[in-house]
Protein backbone atom coordinates (compact mmCIF):
# COMPACT_ATOMS: atom_id res chain seq x y z
CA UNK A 1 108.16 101.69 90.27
CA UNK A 2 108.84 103.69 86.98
CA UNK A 3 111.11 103.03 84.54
CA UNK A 4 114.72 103.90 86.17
CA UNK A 5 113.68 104.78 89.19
CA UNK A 6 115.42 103.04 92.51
CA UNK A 7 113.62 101.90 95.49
CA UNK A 8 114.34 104.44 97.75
CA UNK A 9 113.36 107.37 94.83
CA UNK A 10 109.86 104.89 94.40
CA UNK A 11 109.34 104.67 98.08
CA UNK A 12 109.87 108.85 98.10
CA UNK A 13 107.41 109.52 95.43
CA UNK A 14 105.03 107.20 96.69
CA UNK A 15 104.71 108.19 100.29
CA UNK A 16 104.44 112.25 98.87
CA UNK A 17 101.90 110.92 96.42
CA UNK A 18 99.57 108.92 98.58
CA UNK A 19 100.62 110.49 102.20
CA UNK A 20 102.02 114.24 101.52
CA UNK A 21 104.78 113.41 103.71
CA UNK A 22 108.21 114.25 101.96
CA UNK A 23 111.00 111.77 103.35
CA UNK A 24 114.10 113.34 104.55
CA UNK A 25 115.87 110.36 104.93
CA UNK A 26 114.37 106.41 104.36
CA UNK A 27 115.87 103.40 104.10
CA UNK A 28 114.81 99.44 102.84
CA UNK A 29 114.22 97.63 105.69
CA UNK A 30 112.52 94.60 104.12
CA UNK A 31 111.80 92.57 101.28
CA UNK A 32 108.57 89.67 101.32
CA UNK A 33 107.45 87.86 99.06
CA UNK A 34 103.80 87.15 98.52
CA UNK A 35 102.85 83.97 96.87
CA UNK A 36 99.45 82.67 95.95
CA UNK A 37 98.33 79.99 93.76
CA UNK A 38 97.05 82.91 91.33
CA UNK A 39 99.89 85.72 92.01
CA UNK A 40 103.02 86.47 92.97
CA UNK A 41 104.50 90.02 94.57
CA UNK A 42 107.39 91.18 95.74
CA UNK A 43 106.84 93.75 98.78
CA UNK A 44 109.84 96.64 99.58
CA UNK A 45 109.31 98.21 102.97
CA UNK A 46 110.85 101.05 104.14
CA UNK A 47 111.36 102.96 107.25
CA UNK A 48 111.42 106.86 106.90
CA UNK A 49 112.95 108.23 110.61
CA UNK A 50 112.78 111.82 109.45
CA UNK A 51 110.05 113.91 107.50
CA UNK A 52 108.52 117.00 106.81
CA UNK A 53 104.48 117.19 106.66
CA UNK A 54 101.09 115.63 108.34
CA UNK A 55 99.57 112.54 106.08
CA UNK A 56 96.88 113.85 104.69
CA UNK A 57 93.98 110.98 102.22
CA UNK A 58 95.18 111.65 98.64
CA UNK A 59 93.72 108.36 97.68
CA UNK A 60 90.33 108.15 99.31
CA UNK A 61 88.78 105.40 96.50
CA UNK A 62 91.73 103.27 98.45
CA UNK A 63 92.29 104.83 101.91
CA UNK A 64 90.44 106.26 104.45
CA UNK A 65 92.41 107.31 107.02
CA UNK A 66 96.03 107.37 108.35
CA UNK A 67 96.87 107.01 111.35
CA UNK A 68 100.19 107.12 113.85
CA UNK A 69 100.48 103.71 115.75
CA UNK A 70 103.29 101.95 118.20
CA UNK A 71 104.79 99.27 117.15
CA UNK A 72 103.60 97.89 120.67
CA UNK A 73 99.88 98.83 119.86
CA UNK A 74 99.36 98.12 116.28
CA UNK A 75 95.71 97.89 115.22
CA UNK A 76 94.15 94.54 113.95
CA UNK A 77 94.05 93.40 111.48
CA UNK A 78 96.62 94.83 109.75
CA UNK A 79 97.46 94.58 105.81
CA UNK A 80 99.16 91.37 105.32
CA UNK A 81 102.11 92.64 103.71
CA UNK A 82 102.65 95.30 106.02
CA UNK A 83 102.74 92.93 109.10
CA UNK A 84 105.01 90.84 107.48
CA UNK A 85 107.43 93.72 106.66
CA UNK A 86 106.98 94.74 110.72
CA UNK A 87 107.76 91.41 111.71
CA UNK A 88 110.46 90.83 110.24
CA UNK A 89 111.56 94.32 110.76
CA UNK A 90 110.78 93.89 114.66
CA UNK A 91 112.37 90.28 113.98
CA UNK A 92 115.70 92.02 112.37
CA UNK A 93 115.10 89.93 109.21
CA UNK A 94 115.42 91.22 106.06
CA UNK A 95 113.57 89.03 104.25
CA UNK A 96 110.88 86.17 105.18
CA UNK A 97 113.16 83.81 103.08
CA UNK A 98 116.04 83.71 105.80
């Protein structure tokens, strides 16, 4: 996040940065929290329903490839934060500390 920026206008400017998509409309659906005897992170997900563009690498030292998936057919493995996020999305949790 920067400075004064709220999670929906961080989630926007991230997905245009590393994606090219430009949301429309997106919404929080989740919040994890990733602990490790080293580390400790906080994970926002959102969902953006509506979009203009085609994802496009902007960040090939960290991604290779994007890719459109179902929720029914996800590939494996998947990042751990993510699949937490889409479970408890799928789960309708908002966070894993329900």
């Amino acid at each position: 996040m920067h400075f004064g920026e709220s999670f929906l206008e961080t989630a926007q400017r991230e997905l245009e940065e590393e994606t090219g998509i430009k949301a429309k409309s997106i919404k929080i659906i989740s919040i994890t929290n990733e602990r490790t005897d080293k580390a400790h992170f906080v994970t926002i997900g959102a969902m953006c329903d509506s979009f203009e563009g085609e994802p496009e690498v902007r960040e090939p030292d960290e991604i290779s490839e994007w890719g459109w998936f179902s929720l029914d057919d996800l590939p494996n493995p998947l990042y751990p934060p993510s699949k937490k996020l889409i479970e408890n999305y799928l789960n309708k949790r908002f966070t894993d500390d329900e």
